[in-house]
PDB file of N, CA and C in Angstrom:
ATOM      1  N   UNK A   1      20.054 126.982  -6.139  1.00  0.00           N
ATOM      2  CA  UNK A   1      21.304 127.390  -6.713  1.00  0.00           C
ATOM      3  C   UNK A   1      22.344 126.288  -6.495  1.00  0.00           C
ATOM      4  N   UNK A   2      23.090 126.114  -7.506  1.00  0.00           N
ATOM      5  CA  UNK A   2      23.928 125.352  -7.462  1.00  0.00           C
ATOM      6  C   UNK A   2      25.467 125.542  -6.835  1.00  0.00           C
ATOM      7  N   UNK A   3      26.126 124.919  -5.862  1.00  0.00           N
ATOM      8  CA  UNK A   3      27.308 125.484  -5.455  1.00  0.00           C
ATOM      9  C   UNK A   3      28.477 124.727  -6.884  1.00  0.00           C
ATOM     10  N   UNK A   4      29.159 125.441  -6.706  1.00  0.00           N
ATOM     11  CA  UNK A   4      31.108 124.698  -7.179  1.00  0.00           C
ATOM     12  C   UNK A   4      31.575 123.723  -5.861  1.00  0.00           C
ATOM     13  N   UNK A   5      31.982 123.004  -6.699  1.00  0.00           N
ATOM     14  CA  UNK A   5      33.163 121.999  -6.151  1.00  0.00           C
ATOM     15  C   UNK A   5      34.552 122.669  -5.656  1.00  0.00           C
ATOM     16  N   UNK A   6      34.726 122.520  -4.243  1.00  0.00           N
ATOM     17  CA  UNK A   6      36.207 122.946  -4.164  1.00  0.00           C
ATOM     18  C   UNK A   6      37.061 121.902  -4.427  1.00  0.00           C
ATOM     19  N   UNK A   7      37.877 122.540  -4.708  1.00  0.00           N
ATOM     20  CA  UNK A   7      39.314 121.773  -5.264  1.00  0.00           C
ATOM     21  C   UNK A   7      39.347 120.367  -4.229  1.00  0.00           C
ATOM     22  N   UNK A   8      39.435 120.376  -2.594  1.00  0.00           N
ATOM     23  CA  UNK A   8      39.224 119.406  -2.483  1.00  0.00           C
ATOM     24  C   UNK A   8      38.026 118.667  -2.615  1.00  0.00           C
ATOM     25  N   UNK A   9      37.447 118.715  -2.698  1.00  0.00           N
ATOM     26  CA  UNK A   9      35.806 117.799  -3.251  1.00  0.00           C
ATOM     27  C   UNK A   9      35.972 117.316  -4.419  1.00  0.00           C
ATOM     28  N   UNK A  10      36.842 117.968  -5.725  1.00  0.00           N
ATOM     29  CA  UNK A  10      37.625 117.696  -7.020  1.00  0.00           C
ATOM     30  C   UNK A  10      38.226 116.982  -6.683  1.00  0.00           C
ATOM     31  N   UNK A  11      39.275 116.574  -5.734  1.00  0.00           N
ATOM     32  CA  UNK A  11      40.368 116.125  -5.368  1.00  0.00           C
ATOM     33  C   UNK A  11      40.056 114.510  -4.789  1.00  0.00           C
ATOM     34  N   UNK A  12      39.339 114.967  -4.583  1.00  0.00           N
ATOM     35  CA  UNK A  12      38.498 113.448  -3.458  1.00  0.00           C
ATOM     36  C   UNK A  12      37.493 112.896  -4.562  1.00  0.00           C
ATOM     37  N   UNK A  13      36.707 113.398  -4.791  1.00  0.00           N
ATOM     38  CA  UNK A  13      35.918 112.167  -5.899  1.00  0.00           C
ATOM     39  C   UNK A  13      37.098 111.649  -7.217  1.00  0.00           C
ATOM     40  N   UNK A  14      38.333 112.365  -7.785  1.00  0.00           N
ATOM     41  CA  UNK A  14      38.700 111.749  -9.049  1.00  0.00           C
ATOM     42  C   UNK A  14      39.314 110.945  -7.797  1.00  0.00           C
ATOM     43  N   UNK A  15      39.877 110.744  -6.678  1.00  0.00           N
ATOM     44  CA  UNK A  15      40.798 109.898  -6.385  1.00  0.00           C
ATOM     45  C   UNK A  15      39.961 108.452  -6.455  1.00  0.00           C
ATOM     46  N   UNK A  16      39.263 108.675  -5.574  1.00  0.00           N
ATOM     47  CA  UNK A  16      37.518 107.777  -5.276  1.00  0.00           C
ATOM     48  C   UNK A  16      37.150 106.723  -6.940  1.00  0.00           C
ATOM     49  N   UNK A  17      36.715 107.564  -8.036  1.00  0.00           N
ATOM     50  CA  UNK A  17      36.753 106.944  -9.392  1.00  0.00           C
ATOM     51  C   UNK A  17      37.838 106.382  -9.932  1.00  0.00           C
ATOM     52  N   UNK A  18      39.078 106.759  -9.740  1.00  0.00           N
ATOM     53  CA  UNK A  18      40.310 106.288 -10.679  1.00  0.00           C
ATOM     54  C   UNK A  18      40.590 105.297  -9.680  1.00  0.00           C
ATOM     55  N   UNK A  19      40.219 105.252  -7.907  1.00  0.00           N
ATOM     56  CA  UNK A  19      40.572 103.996  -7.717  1.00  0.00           C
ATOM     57  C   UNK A  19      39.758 102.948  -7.984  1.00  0.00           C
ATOM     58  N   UNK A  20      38.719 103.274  -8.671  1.00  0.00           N
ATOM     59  CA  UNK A  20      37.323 101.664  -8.854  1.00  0.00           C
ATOM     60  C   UNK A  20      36.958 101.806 -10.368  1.00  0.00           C
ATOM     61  N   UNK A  21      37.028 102.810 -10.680  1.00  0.00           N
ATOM     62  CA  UNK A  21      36.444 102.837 -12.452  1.00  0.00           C
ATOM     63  C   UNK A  21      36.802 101.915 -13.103  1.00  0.00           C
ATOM     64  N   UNK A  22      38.327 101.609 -13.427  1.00  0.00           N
ATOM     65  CA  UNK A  22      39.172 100.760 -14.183  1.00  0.00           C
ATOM     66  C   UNK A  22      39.727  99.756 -13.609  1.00  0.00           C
ATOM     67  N   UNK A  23      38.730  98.222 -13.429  1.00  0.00           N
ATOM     68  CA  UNK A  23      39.353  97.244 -12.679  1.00  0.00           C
ATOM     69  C   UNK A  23      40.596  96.447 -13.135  1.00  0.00           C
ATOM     70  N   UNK A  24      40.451  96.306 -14.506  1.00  0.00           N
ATOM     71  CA  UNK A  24      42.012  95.782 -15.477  1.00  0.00           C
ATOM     72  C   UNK A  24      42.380  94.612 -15.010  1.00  0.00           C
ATOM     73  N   UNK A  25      41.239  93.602 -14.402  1.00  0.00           N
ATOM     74  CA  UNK A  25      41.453  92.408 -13.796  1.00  0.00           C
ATOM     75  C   UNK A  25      43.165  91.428 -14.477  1.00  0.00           C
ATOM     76  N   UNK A  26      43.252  91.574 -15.773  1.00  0.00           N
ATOM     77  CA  UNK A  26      44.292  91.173 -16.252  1.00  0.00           C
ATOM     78  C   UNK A  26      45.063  91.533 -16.138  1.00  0.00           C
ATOM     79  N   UNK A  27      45.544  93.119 -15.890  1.00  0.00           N
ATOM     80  CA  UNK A  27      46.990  93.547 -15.788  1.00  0.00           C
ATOM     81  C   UNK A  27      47.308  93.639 -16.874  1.00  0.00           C
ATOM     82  N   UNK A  28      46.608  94.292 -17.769  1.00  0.00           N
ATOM     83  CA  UNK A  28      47.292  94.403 -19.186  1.00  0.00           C
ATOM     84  C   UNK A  28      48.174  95.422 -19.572  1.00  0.00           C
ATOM     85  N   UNK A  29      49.194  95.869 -19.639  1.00  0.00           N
ATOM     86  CA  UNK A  29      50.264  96.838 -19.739  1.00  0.00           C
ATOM     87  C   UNK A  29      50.834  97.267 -18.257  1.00  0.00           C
ATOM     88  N   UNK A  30      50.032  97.172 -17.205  1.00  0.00           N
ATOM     89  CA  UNK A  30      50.600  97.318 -15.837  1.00  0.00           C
ATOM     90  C   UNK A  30      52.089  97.764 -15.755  1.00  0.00           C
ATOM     91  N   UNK A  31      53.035  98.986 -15.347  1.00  0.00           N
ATOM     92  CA  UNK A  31      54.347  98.683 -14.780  1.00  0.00           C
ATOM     93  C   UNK A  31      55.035  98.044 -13.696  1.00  0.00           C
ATOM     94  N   UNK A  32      55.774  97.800 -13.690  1.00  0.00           N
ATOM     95  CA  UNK A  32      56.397  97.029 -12.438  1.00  0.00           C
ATOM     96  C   UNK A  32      56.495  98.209 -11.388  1.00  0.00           C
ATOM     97  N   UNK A  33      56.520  97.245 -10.154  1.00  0.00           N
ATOM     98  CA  UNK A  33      56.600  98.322  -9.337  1.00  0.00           C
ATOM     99  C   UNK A  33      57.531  99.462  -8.990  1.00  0.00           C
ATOM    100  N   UNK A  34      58.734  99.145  -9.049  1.00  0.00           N
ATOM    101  CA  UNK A  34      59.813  99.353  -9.587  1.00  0.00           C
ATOM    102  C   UNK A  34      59.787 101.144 -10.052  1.00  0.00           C
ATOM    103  N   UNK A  35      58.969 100.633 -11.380  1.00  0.00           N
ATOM    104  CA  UNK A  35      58.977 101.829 -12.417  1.00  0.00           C
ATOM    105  C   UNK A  35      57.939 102.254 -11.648  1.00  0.00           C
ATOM    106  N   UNK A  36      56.826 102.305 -10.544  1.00  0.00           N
ATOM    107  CA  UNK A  36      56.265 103.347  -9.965  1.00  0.00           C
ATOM    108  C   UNK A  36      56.765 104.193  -8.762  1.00  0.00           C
ATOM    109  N   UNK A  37      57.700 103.245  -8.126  1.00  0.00           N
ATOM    110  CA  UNK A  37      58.548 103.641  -6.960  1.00  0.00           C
ATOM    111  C   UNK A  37      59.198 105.362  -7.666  1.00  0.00           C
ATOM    112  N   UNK A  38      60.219 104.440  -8.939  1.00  0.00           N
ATOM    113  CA  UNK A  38      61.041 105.586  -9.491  1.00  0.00           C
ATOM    114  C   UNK A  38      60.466 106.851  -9.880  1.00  0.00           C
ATOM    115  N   UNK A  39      58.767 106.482 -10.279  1.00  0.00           N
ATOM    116  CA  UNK A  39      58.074 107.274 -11.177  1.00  0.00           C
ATOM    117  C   UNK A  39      58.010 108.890  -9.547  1.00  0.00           C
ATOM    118  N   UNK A  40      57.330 108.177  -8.341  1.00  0.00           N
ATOM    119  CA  UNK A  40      56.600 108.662  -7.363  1.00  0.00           C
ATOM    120  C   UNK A  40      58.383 109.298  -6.634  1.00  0.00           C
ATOM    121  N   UNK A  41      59.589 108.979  -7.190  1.00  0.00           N
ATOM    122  CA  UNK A  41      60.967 109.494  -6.426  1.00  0.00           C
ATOM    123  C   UNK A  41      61.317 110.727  -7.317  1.00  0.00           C
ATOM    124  N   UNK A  42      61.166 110.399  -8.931  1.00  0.00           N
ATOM    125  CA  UNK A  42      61.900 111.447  -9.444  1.00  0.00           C
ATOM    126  C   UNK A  42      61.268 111.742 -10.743  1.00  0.00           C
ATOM    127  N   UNK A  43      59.959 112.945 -10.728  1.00  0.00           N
ATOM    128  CA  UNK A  43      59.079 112.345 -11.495  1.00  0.00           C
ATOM    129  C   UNK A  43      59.460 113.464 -12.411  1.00  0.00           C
ATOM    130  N   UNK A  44      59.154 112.843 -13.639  1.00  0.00           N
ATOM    131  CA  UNK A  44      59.839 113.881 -14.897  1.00  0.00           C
ATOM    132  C   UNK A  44      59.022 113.192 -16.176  1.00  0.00           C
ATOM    133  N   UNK A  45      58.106 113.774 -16.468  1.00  0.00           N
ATOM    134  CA  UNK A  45      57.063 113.777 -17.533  1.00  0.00           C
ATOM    135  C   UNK A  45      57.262 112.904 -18.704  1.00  0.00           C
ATOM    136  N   UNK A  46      58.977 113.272 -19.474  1.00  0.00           N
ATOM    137  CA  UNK A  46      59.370 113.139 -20.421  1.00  0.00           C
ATOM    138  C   UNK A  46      59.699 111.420 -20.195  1.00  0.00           C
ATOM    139  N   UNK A  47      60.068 111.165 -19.075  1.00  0.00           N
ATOM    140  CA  UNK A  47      60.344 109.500 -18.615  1.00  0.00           C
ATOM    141  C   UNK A  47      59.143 108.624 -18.368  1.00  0.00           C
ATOM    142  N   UNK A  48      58.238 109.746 -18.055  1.00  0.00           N
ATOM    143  CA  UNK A  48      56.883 108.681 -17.261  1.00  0.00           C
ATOM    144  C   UNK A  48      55.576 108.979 -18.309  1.00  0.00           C
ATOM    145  N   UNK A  49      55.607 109.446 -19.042  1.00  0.00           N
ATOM    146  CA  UNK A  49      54.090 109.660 -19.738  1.00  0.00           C
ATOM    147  C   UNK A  49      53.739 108.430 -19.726  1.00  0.00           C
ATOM    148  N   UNK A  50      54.198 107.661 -20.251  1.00  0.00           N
ATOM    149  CA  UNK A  50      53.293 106.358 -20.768  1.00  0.00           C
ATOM    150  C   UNK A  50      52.626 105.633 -19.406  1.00  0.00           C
ATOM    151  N   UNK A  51      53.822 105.480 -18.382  1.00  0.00           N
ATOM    152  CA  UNK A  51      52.915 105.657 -16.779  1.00  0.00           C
ATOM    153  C   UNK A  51      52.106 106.203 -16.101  1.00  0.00           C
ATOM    154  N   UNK A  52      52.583 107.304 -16.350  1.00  0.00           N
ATOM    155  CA  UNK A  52      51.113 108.656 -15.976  1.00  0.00           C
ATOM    156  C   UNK A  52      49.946 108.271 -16.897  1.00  0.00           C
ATOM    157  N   UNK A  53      49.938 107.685 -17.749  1.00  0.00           N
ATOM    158  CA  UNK A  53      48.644 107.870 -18.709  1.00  0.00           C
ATOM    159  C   UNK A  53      48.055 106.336 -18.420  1.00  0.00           C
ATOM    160  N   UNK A  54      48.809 105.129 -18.218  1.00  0.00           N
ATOM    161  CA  UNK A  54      48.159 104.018 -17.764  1.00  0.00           C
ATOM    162  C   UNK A  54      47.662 104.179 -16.305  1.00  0.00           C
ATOM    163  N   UNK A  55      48.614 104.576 -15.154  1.00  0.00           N
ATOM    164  CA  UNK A  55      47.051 104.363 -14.022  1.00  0.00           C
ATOM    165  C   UNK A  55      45.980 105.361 -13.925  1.00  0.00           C
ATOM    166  N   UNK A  56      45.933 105.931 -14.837  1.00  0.00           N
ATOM    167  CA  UNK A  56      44.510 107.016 -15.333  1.00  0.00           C
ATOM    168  C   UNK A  56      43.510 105.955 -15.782  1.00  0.00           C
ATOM    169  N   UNK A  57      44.311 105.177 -16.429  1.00  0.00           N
ATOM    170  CA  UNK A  57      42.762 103.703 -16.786  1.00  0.00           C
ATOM    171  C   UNK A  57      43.153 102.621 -16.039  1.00  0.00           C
ATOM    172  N   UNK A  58      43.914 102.422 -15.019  1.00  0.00           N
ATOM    173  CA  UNK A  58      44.268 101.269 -14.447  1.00  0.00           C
ATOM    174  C   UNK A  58      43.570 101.355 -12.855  1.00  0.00           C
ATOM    175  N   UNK A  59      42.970 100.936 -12.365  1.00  0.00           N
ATOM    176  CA  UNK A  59      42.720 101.196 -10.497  1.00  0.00           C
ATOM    177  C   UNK A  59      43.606 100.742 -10.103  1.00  0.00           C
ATOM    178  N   UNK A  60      44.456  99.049 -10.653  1.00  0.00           N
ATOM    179  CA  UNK A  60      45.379  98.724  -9.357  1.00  0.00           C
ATOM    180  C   UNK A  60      46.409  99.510  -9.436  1.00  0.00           C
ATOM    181  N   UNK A  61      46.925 100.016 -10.699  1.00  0.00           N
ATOM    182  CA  UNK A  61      48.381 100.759 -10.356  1.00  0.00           C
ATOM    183  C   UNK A  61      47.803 101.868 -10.064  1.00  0.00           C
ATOM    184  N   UNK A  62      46.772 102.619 -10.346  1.00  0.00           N
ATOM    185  CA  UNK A  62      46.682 103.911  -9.381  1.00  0.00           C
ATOM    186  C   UNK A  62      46.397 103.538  -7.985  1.00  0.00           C
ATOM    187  N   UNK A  63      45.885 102.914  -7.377  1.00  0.00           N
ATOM    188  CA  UNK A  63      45.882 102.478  -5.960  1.00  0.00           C
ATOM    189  C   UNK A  63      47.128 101.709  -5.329  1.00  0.00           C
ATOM    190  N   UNK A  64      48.313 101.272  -6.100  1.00  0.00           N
ATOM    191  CA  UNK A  64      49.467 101.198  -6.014  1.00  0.00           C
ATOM    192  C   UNK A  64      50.225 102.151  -5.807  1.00  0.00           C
ATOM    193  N   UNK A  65      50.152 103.229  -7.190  1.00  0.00           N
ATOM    194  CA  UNK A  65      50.536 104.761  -6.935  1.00  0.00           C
ATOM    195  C   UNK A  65      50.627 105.479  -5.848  1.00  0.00           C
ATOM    196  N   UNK A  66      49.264 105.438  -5.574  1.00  0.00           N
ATOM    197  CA  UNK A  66      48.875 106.376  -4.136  1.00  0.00           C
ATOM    198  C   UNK A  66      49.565 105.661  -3.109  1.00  0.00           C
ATOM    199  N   UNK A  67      49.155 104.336  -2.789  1.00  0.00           N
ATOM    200  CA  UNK A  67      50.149 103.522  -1.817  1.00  0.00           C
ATOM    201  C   UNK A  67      51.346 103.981  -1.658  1.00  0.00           C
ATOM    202  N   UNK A  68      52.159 104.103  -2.693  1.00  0.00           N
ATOM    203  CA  UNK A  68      53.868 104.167  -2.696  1.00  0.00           C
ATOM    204  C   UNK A  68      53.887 106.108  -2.438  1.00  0.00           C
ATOM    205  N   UNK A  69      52.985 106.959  -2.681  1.00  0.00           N
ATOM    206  CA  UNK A  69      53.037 108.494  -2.567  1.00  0.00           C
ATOM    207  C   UNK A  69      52.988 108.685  -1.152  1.00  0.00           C
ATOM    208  N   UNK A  70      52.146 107.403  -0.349  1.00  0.00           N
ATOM    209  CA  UNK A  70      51.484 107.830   1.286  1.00  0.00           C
ATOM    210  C   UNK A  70      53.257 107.314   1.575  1.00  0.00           C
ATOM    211  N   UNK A  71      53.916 106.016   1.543  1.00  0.00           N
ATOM    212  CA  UNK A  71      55.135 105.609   2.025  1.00  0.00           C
ATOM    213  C   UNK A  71      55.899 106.463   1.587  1.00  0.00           C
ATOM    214  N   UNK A  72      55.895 107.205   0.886  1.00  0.00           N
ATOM    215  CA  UNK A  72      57.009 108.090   0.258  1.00  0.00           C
ATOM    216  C   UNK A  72      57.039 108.980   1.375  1.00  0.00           C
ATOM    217  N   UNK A  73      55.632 109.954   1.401  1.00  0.00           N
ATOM    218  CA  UNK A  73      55.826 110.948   1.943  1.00  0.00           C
ATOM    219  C   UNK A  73      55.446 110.404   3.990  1.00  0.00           C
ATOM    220  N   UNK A  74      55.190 109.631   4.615  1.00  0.00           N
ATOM    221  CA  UNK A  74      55.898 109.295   5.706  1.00  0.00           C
ATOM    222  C   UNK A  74      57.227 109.040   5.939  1.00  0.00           C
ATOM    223  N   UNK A  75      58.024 108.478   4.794  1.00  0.00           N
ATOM    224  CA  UNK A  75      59.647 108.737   4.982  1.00  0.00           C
ATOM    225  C   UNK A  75      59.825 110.212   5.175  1.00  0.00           C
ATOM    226  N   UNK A  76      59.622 110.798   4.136  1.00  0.00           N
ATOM    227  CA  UNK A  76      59.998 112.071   4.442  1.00  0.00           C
ATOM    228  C   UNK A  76      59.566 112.691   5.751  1.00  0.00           C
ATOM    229  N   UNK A  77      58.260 112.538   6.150  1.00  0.00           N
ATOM    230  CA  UNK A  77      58.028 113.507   7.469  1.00  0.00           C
ATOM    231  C   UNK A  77      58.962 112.655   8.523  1.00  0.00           C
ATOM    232  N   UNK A  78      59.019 111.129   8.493  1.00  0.00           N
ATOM    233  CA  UNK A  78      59.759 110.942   9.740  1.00  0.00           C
ATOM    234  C   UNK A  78      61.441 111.386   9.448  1.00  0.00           C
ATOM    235  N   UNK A  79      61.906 111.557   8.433  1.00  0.00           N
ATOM    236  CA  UNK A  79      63.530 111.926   8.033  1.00  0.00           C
ATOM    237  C   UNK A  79      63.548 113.266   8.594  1.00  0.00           C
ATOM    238  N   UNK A  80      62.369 114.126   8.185  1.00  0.00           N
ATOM    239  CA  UNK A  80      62.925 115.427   9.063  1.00  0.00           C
ATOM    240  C   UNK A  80      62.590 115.857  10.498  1.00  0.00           C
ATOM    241  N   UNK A  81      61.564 114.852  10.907  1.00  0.00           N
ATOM    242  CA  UNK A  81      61.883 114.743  12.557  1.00  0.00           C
ATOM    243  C   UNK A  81      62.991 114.421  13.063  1.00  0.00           C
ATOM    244  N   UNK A  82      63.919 113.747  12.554  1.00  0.00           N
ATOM    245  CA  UNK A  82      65.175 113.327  13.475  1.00  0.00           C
ATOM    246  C   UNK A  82      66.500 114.781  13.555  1.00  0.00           C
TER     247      UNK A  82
END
């Protein structure tokens, strides 16, 4: 019998593929970092689609992405320790 995938096991292999699937050695449409910082501060669909939809085929800006989500959210846990 076959089991289901829990959500995290879902969660962990797309991260796993979207960071190696799409190497994009060139950087072809890439955003600046900039526009991922802003994307990962104040994220609003209607501003970012075209971002959201490139590091879906990009590994470095999704492994950029995630980078700037882990620094994001350690600011936050250390801001509300103090």
């Amino acid at each position: 019998m076959r089991r289901g995938f829990s959500e995290q096991e879902f969660l962990d292999f797309a991260k796993s593929y979207l960071s190696e699937a799409f190497p994009n050695p060139q950087r072809i449409g890439c955003p600046r970092d900039w526009e991922l910082i802003r994307m990962s501060e104040h994220p609003k669909e209607e501003l970012h689609a075209a971002i959201s939809d490139h590091i879906t085929f990009c590994s470095p800006c999704f492994n950029r992405y995630m980078e700037i989500l882990g620094e994001l959210k350690r600011r936050m846990r250390h801001a509300h320790r103090r």
